[in-house]
C-alpha atoms as a PDB file:
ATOM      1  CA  UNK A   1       6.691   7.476  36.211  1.00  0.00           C
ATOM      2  CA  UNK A   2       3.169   9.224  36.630  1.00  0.00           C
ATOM      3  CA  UNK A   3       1.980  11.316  33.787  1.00  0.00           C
ATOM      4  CA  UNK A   4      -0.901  13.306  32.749  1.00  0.00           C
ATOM      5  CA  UNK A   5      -0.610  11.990  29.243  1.00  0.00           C
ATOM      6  CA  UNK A   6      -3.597   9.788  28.284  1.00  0.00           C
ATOM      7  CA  UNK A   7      -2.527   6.318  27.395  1.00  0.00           C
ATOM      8  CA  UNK A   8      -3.900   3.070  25.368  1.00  0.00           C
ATOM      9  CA  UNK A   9      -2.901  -0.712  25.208  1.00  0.00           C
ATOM     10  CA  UNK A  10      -1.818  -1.909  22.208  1.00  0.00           C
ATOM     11  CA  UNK A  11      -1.911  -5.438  21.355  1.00  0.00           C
ATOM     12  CA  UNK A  12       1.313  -6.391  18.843  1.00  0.00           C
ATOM     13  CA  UNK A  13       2.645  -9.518  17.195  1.00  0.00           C
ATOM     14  CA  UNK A  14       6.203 -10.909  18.196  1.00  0.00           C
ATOM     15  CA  UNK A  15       7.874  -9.638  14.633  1.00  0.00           C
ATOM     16  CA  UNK A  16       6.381  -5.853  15.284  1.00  0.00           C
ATOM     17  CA  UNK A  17       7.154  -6.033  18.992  1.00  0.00           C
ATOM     18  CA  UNK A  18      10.708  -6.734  17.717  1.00  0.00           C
ATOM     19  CA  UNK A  19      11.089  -4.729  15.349  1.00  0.00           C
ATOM     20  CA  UNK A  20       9.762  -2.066  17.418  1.00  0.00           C
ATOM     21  CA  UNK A  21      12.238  -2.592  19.990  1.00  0.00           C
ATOM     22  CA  UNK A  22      14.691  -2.525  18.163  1.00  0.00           C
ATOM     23  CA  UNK A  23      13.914   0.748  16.774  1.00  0.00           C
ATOM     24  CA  UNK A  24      13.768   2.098  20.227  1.00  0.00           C
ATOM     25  CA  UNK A  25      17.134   0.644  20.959  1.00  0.00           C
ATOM     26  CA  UNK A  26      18.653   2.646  18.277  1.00  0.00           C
ATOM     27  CA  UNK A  27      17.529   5.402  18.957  1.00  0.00           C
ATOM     28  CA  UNK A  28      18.437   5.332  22.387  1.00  0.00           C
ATOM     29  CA  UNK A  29      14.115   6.022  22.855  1.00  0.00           C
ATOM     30  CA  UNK A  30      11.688   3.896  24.908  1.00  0.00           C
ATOM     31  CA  UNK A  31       9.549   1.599  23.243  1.00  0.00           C
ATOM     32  CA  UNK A  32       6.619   3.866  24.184  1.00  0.00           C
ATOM     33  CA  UNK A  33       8.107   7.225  23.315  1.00  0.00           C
ATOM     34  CA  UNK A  34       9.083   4.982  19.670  1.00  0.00           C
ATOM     35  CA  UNK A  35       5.844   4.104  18.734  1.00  0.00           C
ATOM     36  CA  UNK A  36       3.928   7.330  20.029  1.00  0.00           C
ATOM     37  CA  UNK A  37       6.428   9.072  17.418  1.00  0.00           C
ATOM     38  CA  UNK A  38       5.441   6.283  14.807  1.00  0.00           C
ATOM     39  CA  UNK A  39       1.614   6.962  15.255  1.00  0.00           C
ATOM     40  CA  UNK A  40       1.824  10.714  15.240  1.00  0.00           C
ATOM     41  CA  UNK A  41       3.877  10.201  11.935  1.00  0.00           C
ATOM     42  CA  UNK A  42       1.578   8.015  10.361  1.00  0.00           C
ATOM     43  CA  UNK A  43      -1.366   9.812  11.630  1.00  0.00           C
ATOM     44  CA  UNK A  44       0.235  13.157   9.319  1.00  0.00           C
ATOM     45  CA  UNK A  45       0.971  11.224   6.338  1.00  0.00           C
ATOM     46  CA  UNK A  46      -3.073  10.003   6.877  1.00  0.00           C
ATOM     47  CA  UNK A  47      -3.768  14.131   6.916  1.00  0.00           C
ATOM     48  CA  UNK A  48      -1.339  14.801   3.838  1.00  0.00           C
ATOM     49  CA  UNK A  49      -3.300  11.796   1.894  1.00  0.00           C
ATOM     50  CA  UNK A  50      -6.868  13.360   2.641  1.00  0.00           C
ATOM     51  CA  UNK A  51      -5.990  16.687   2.053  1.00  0.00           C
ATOM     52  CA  UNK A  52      -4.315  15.651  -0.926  1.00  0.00           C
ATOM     53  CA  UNK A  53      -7.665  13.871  -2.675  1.00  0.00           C
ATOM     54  CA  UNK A  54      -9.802  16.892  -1.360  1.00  0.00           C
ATOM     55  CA  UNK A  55      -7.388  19.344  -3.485  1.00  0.00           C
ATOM     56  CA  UNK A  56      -7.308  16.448  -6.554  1.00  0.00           C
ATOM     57  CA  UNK A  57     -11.146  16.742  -6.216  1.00  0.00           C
ATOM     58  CA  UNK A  58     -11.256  20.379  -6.432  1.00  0.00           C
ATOM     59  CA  UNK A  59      -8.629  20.844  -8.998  1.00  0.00           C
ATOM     60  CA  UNK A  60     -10.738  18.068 -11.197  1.00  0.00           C
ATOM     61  CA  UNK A  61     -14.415  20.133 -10.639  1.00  0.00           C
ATOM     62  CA  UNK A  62     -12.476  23.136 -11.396  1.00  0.00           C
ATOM     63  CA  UNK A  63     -11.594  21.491 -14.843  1.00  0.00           C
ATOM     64  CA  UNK A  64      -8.076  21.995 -13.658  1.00  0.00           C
ATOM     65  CA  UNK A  65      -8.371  25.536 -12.885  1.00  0.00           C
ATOM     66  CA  UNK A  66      -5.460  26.931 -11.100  1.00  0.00           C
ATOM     67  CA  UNK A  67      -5.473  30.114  -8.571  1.00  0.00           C
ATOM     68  CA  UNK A  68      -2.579  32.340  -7.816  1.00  0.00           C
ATOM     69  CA  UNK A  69      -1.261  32.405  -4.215  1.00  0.00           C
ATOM     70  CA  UNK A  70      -2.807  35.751  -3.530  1.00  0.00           C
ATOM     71  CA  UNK A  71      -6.267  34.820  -5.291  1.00  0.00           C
ATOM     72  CA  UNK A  72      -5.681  31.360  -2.419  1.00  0.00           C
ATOM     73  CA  UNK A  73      -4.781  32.740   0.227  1.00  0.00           C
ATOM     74  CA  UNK A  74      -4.498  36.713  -0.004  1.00  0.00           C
ATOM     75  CA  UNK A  75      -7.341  38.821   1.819  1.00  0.00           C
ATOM     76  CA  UNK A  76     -10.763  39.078   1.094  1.00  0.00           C
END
């Protein structure tokens, strides 16, 4: 089926490919749709990680300084 989405090749071992597919089988998803859900997923936990050390940084050269929600994020 034609789509507009880009696409890239993957390269996996037998186990993953399995294990993959099996995945997909249980949830009654393709083996694409599967592991374009797994990526996306890992790709957020990647964000939440980064963001994470940036606000560890900051809260360490603040000497553990902490803000209010309105001094955050309330207007300037």
């Amino acid at each position: 089926m034609p789509t507009d989405k880009p696409s890239i090749e993957v390269l996996l071992d037998k186990e993953t490919n399995g294990l993959l597919a099996t995945l997909a089988d249980e949830k009654n998803r393709s083996i694409s749709v599967t592991a374009a859900d797994l990526i996306r997923e890992a790709l957020e936990l990647y964000e939440d990680r980064a963001l994470s050390e940036i606000s560890n940084e900051r809260i360490a050269s603040d000497n553990g300084k902490r803000y209010s929600h309105d001094d955050a994020w309330g207007d300037k």
